[in-house]
PDB file of N, CA and C in Angstrom:
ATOM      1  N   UNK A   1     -14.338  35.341 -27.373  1.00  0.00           N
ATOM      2  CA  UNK A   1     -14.670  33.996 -26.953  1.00  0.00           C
ATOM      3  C   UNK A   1     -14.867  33.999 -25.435  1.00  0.00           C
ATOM      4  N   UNK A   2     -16.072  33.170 -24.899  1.00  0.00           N
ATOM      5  CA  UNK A   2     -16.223  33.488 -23.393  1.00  0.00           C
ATOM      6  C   UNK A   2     -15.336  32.514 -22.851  1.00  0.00           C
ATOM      7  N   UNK A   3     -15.270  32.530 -21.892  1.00  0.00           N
ATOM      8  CA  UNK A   3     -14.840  31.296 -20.781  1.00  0.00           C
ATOM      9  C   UNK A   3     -14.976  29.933 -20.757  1.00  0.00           C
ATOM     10  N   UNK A   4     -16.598  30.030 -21.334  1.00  0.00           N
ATOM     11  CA  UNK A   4     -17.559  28.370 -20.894  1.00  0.00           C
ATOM     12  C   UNK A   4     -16.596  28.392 -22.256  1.00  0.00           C
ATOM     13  N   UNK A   5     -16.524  28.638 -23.653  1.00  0.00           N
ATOM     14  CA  UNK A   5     -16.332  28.125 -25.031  1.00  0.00           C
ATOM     15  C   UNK A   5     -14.988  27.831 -25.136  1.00  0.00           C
ATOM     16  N   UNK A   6     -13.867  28.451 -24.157  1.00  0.00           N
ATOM     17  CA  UNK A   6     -12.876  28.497 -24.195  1.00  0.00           C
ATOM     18  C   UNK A   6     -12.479  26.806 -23.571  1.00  0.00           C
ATOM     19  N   UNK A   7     -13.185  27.038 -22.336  1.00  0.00           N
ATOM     20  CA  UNK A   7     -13.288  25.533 -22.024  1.00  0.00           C
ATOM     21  C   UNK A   7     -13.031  24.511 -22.417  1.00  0.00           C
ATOM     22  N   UNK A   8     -14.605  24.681 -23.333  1.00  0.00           N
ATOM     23  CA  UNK A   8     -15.114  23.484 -23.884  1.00  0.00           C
ATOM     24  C   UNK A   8     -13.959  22.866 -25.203  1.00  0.00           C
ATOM     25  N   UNK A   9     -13.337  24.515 -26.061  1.00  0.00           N
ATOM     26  CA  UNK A   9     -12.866  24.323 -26.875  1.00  0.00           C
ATOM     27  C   UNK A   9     -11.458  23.310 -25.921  1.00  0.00           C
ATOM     28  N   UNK A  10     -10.241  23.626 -25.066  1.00  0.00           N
ATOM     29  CA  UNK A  10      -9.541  23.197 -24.518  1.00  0.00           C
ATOM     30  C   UNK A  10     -10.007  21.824 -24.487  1.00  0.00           C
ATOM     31  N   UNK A  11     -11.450  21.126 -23.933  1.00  0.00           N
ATOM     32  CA  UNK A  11     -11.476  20.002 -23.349  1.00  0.00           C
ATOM     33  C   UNK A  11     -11.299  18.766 -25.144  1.00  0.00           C
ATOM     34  N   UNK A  12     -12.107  19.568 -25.773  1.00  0.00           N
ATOM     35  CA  UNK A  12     -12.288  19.123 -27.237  1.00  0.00           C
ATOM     36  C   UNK A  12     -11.166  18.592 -28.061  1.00  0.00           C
ATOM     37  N   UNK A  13      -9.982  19.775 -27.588  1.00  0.00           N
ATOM     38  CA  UNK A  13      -8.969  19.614 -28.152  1.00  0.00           C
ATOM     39  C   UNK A  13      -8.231  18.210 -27.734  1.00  0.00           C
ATOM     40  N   UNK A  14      -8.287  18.014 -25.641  1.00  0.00           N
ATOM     41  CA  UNK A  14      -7.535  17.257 -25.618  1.00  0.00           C
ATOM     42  C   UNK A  14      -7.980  15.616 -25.514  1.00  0.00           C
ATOM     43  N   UNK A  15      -9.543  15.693 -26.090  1.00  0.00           N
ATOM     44  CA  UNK A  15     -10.359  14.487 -26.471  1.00  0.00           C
ATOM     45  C   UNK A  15      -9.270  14.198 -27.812  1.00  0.00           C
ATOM     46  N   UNK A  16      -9.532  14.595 -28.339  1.00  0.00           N
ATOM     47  CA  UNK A  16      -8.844  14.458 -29.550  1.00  0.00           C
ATOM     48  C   UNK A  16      -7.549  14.122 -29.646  1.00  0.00           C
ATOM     49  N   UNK A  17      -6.861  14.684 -28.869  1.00  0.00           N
ATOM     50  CA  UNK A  17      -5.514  14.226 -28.628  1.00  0.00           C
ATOM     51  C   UNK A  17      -5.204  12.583 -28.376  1.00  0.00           C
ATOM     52  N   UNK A  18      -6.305  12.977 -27.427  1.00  0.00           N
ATOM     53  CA  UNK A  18      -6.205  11.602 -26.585  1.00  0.00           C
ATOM     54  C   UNK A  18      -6.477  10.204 -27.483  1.00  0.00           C
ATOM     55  N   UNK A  19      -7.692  10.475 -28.504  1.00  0.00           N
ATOM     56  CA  UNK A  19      -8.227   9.447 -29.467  1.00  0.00           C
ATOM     57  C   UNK A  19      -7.052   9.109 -30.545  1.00  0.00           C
ATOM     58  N   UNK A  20      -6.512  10.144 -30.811  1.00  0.00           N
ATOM     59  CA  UNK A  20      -5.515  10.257 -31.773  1.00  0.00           C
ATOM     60  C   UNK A  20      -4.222   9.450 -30.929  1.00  0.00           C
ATOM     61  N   UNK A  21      -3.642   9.584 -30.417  1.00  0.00           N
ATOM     62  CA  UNK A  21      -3.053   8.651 -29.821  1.00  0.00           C
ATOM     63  C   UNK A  21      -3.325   7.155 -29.857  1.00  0.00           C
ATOM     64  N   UNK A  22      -4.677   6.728 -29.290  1.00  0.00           N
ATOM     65  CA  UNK A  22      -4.750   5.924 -29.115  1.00  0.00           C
ATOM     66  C   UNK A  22      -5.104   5.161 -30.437  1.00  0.00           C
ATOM     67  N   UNK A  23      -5.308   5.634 -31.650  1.00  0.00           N
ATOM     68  CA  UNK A  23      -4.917   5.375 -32.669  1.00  0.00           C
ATOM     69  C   UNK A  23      -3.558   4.972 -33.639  1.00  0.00           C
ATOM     70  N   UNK A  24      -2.666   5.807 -33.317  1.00  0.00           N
ATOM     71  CA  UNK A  24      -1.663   5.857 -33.312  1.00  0.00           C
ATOM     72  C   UNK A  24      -0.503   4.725 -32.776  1.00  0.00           C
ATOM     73  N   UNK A  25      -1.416   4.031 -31.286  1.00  0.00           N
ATOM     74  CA  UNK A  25      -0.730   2.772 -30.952  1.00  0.00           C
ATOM     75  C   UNK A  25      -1.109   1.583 -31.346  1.00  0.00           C
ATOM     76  N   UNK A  26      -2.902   2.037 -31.488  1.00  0.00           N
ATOM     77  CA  UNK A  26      -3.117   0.428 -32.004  1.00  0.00           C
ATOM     78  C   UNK A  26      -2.736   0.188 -33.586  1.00  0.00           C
ATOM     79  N   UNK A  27      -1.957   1.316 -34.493  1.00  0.00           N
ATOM     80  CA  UNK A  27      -1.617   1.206 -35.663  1.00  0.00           C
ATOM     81  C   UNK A  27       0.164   0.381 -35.610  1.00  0.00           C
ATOM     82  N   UNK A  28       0.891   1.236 -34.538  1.00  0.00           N
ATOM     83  CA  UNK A  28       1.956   0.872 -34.164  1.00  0.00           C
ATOM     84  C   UNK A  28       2.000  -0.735 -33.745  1.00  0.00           C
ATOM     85  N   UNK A  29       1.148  -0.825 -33.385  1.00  0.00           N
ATOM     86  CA  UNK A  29       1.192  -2.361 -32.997  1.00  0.00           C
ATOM     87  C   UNK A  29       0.300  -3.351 -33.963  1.00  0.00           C
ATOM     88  N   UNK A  30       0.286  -2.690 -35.316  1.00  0.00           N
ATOM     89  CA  UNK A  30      -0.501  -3.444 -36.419  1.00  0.00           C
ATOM     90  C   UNK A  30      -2.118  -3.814 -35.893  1.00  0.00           C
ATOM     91  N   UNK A  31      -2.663  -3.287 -35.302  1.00  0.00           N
ATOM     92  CA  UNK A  31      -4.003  -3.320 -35.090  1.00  0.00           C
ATOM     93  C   UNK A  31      -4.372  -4.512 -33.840  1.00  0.00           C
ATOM     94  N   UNK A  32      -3.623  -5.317 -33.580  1.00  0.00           N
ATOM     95  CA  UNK A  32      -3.735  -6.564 -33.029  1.00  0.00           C
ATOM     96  C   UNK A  32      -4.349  -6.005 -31.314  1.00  0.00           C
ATOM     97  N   UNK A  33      -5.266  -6.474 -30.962  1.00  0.00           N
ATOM     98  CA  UNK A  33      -5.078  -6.385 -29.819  1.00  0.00           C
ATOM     99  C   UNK A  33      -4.531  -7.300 -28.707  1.00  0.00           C
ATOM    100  N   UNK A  34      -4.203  -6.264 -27.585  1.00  0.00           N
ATOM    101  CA  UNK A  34      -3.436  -6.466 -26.589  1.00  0.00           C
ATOM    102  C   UNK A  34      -2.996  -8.078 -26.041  1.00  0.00           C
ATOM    103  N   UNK A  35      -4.328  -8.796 -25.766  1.00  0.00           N
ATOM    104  CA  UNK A  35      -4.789  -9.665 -25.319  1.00  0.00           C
ATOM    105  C   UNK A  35      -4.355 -10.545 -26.155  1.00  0.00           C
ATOM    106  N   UNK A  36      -4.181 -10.359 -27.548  1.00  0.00           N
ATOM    107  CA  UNK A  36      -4.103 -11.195 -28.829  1.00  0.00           C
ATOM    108  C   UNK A  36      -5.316 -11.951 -29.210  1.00  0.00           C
ATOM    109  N   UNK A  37      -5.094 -12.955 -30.146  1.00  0.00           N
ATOM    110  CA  UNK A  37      -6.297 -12.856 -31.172  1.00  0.00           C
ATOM    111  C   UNK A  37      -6.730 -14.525 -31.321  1.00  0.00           C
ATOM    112  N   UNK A  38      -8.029 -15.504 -31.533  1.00  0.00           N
ATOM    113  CA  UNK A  38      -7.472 -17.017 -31.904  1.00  0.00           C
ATOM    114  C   UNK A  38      -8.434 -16.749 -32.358  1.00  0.00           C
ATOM    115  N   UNK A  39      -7.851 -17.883 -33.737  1.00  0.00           N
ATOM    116  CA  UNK A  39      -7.926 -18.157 -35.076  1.00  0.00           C
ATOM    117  C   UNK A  39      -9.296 -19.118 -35.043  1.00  0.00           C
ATOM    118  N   UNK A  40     -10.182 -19.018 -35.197  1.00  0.00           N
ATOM    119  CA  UNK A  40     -11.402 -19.821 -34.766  1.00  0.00           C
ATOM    120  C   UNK A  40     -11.628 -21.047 -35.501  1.00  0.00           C
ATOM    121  N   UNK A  41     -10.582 -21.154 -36.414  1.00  0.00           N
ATOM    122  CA  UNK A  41     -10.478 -22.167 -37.688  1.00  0.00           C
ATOM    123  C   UNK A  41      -9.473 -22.908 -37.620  1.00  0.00           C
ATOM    124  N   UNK A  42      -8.245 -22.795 -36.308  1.00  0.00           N
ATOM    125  CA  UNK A  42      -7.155 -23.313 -36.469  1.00  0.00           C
ATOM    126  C   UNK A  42      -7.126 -23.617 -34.931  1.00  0.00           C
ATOM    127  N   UNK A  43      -7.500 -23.402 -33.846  1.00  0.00           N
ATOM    128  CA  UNK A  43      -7.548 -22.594 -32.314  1.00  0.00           C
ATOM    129  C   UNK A  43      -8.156 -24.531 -32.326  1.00  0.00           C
ATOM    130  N   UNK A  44      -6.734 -24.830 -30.768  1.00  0.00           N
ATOM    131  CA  UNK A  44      -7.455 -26.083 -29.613  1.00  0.00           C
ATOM    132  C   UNK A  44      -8.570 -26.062 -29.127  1.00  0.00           C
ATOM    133  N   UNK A  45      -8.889 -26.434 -28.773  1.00  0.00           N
ATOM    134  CA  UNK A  45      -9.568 -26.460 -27.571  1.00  0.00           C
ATOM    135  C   UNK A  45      -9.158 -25.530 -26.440  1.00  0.00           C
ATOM    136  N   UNK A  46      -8.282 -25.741 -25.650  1.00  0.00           N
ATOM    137  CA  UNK A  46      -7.602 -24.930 -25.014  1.00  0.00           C
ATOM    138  C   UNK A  46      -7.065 -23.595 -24.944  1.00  0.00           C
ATOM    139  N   UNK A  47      -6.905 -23.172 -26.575  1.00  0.00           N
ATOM    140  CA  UNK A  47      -6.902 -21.622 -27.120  1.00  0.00           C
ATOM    141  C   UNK A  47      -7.986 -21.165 -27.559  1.00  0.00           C
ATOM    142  N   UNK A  48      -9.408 -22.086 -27.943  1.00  0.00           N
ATOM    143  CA  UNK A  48     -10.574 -21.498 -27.830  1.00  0.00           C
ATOM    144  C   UNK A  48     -11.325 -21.250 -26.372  1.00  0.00           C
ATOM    145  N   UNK A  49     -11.027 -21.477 -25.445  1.00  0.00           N
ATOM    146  CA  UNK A  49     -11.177 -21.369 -24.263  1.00  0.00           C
ATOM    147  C   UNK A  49     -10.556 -20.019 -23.760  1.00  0.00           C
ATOM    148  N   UNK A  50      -9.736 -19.208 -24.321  1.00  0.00           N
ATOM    149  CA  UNK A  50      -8.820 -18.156 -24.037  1.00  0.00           C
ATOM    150  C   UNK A  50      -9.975 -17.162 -24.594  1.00  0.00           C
ATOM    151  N   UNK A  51     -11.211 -17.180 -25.750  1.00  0.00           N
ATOM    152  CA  UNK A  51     -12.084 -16.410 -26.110  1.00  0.00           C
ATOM    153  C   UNK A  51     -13.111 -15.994 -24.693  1.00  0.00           C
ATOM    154  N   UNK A  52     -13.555 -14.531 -24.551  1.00  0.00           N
ATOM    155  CA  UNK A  52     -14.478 -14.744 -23.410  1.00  0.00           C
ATOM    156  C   UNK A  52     -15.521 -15.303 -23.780  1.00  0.00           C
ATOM    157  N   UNK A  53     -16.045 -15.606 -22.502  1.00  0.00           N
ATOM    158  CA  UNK A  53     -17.193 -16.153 -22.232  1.00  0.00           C
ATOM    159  C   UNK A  53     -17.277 -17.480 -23.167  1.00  0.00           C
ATOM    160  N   UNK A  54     -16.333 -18.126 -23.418  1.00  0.00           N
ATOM    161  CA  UNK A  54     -16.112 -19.528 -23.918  1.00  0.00           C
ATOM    162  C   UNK A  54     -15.223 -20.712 -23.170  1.00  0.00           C
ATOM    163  N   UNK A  55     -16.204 -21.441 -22.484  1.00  0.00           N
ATOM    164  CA  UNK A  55     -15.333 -22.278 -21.186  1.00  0.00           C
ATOM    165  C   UNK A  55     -15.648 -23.790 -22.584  1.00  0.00           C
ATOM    166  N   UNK A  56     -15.194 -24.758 -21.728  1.00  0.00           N
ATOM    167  CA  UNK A  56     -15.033 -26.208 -22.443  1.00  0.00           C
ATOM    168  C   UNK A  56     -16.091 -26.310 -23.309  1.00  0.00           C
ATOM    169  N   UNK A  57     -17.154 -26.678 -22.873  1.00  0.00           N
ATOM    170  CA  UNK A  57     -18.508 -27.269 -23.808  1.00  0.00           C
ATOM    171  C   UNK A  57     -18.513 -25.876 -24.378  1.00  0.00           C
ATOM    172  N   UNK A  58     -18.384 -24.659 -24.958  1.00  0.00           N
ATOM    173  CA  UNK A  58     -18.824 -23.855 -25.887  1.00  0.00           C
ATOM    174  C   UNK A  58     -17.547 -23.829 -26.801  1.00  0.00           C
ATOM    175  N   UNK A  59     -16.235 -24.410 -26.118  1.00  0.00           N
ATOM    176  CA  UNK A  59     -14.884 -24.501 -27.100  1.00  0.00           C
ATOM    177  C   UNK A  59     -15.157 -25.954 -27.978  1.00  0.00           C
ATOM    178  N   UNK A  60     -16.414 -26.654 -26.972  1.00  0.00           N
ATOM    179  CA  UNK A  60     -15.827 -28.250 -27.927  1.00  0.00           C
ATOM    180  C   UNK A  60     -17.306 -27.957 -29.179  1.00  0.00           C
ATOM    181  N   UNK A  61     -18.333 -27.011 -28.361  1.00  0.00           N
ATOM    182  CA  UNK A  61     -19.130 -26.569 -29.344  1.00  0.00           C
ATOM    183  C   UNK A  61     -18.844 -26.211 -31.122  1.00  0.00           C
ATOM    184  N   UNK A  62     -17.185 -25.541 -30.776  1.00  0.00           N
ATOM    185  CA  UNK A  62     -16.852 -24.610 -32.143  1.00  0.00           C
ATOM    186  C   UNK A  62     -16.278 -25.513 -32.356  1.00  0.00           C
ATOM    187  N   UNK A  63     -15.402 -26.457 -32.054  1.00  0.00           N
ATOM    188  CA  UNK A  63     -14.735 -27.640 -32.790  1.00  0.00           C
ATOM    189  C   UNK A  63     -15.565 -28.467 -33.603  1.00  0.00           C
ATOM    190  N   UNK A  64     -17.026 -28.861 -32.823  1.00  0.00           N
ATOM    191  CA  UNK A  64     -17.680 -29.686 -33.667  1.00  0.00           C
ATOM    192  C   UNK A  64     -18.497 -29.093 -34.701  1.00  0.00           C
ATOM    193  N   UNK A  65     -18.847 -27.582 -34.904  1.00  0.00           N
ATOM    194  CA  UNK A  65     -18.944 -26.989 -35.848  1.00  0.00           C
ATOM    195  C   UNK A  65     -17.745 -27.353 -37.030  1.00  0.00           C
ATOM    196  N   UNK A  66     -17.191 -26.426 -36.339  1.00  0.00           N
ATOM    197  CA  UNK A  66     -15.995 -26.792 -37.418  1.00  0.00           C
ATOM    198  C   UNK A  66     -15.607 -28.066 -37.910  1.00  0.00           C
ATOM    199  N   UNK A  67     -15.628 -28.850 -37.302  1.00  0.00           N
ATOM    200  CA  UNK A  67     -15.411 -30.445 -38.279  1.00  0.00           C
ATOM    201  C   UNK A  67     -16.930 -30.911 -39.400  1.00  0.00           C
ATOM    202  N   UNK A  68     -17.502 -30.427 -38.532  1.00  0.00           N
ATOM    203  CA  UNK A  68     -19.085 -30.578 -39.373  1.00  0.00           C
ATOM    204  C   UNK A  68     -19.100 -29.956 -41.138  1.00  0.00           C
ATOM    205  N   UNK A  69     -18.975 -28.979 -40.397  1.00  0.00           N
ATOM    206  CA  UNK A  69     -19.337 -27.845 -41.485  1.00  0.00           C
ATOM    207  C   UNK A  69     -18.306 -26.931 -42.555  1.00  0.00           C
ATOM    208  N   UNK A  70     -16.872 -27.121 -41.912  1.00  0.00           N
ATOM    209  CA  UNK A  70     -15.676 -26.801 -42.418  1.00  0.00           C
ATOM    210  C   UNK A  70     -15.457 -25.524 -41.831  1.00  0.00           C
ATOM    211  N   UNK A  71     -14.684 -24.432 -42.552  1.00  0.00           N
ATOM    212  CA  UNK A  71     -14.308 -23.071 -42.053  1.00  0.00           C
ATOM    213  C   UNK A  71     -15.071 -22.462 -41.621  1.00  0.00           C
ATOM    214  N   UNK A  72     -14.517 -21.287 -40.779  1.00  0.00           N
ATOM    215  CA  UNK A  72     -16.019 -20.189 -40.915  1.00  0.00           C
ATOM    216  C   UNK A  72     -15.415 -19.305 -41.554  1.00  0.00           C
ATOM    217  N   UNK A  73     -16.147 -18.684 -42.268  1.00  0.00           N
ATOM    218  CA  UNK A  73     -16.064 -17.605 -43.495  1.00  0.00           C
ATOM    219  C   UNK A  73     -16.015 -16.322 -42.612  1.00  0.00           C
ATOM    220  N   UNK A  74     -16.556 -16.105 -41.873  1.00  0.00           N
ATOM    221  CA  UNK A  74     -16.526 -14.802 -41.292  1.00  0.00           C
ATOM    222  C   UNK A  74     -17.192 -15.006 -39.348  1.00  0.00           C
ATOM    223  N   UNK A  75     -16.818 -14.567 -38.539  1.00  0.00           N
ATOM    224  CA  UNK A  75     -16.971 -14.529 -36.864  1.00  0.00           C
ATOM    225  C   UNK A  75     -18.519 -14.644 -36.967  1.00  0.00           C
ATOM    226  N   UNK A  76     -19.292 -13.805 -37.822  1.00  0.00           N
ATOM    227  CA  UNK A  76     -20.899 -14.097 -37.531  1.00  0.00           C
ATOM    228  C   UNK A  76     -21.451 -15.225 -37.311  1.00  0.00           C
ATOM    229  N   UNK A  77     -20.855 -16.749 -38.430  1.00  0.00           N
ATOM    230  CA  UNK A  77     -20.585 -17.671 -38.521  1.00  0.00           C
ATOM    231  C   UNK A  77     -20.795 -18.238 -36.801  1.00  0.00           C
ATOM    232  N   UNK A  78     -20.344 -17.620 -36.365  1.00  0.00           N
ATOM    233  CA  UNK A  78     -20.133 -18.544 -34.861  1.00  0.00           C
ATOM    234  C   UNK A  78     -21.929 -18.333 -34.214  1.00  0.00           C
ATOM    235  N   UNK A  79     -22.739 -17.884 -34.897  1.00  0.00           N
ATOM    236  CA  UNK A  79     -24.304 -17.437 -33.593  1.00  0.00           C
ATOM    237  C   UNK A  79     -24.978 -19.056 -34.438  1.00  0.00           C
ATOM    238  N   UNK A  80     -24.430 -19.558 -35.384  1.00  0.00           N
ATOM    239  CA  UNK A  80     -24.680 -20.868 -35.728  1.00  0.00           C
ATOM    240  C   UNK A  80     -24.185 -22.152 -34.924  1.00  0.00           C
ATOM    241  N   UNK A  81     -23.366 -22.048 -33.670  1.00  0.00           N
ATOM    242  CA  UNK A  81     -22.784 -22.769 -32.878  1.00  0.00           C
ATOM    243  C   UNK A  81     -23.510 -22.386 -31.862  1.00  0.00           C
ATOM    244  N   UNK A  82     -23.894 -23.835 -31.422  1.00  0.00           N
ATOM    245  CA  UNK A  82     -25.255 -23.697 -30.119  1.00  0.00           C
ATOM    246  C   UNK A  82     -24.547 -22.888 -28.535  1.00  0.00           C
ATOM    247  N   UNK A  83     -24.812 -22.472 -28.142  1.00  0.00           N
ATOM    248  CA  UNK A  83     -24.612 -21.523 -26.895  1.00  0.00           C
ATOM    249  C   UNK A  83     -24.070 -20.453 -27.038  1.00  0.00           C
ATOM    250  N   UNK A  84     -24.200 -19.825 -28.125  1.00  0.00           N
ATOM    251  CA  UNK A  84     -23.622 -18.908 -28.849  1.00  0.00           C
ATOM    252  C   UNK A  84     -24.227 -17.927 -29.540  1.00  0.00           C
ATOM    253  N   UNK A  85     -24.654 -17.016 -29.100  1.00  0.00           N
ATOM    254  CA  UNK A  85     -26.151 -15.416 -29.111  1.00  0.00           C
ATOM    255  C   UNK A  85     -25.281 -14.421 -29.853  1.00  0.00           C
ATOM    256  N   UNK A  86     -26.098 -13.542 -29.982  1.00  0.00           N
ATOM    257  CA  UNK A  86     -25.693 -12.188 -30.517  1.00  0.00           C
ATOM    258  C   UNK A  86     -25.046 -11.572 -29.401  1.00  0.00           C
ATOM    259  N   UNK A  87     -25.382 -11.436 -27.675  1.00  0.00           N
ATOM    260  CA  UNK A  87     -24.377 -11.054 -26.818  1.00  0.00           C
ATOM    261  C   UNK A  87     -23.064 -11.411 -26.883  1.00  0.00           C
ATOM    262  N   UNK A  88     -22.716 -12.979 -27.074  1.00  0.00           N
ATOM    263  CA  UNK A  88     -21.902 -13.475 -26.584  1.00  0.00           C
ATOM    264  C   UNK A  88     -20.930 -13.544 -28.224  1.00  0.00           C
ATOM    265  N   UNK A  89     -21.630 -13.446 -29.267  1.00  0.00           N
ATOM    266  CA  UNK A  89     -20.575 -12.955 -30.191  1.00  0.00           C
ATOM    267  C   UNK A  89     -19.939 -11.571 -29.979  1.00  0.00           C
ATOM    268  N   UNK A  90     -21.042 -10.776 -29.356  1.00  0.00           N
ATOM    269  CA  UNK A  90     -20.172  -9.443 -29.486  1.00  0.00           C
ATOM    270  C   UNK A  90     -19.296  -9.440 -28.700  1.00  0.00           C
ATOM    271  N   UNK A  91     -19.048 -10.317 -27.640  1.00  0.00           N
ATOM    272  CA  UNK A  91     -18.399 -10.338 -26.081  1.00  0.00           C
ATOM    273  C   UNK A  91     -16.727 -10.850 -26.883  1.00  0.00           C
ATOM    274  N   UNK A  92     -16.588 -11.919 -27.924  1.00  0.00           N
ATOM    275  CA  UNK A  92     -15.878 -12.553 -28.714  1.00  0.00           C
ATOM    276  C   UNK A  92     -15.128 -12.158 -29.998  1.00  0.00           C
ATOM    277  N   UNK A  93     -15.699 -10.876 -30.443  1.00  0.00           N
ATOM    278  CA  UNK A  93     -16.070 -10.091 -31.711  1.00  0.00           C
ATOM    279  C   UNK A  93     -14.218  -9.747 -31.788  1.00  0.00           C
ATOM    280  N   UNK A  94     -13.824  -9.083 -31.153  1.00  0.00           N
ATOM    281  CA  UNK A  94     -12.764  -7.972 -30.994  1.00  0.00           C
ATOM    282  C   UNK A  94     -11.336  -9.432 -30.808  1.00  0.00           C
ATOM    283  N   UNK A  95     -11.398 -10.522 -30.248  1.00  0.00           N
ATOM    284  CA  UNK A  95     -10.551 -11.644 -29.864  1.00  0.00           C
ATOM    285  C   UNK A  95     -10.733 -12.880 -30.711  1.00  0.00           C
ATOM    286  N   UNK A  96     -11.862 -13.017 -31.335  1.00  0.00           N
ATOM    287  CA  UNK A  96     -11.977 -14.115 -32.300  1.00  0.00           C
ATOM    288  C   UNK A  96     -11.943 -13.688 -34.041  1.00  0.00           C
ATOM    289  N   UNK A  97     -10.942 -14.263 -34.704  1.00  0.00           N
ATOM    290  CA  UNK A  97     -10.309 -14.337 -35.959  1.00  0.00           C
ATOM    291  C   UNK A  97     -11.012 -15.088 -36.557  1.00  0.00           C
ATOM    292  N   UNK A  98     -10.936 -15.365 -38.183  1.00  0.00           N
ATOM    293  CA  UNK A  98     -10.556 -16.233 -38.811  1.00  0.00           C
ATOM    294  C   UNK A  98      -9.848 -16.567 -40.132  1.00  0.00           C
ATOM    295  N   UNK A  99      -8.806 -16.129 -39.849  1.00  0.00           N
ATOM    296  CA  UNK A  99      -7.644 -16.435 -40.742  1.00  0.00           C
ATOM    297  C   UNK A  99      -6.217 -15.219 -39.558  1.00  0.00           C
ATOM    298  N   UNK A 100      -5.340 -16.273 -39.936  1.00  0.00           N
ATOM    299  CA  UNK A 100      -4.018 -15.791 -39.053  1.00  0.00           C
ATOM    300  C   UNK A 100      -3.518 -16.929 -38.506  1.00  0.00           C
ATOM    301  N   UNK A 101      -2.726 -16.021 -37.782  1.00  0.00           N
ATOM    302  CA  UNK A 101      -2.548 -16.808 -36.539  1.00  0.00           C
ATOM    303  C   UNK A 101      -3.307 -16.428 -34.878  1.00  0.00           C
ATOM    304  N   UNK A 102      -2.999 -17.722 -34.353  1.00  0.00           N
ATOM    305  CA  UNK A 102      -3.250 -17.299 -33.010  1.00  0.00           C
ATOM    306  C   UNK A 102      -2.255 -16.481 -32.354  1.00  0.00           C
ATOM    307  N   UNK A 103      -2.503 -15.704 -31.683  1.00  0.00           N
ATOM    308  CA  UNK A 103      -1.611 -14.802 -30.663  1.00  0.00           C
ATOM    309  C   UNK A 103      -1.612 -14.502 -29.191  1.00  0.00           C
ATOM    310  N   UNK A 104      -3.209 -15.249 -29.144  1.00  0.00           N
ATOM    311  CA  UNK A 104      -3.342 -15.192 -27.243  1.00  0.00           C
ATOM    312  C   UNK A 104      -2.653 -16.348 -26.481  1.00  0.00           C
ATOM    313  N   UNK A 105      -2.500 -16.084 -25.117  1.00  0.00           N
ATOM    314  CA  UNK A 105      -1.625 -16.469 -24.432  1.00  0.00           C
ATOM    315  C   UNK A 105      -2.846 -16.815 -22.995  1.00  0.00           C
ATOM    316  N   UNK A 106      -2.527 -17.635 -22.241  1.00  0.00           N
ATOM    317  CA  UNK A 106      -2.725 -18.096 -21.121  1.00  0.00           C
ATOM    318  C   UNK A 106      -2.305 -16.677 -20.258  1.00  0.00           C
ATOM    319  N   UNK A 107      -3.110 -16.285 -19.682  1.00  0.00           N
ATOM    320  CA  UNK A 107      -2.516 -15.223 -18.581  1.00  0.00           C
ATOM    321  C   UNK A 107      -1.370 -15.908 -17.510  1.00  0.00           C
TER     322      UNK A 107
END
């Protein structure tokens, strides 16, 4: 085995390590992330505002969805709420639920 392969093999290994770990915690911590999570079906005003890139008028946006139209069945649900794109779901994707509880917090 040369040098460069020996390397590469070493660097490979400790990619892996590293992924594996970080697997390992977000399992330990039941998948939830860090930041925590709101419930897009249950979430204030004020805890829909905790979603990025969702200030007042795009939180009172999902409220009046939601009274309109009832639950959302699934986060896609939300590119049907006006100011609300395929960017800005994905920006939301990883922090917006629907079913649970809420878990985010005010920094």
């Amino acid at each position: 085995m040369t040098h460069r392969s020996r390397s590469l093999r070493a660097w490979l290994v400790v990619l892996a390590t590293c992924l594996l770990a970080a697997s390992y915690a977000r399992a330990a911590d039941g998948g939830v992330d860090p930041n925590g999570v709101v419930n897009v079906n249950t979430a204030t005003l004020e805890e829909l505002q905790l979603l990025p890139g969702i200030g007042e008028t795009r939180a009172r946006a999902i409220l009046s969805a939601r009274e309109s139209r009832g639950a959302f069945k699934s986060i896609d649900e939300l590119l049907e709420v006006k100011g609300i794109g395929p960017s800005g779901l994905e920006k939301l994707r990883a922090r917006a639920v629907v079913s649970g509880k809420t878990t985010a917090r005010t920094p």
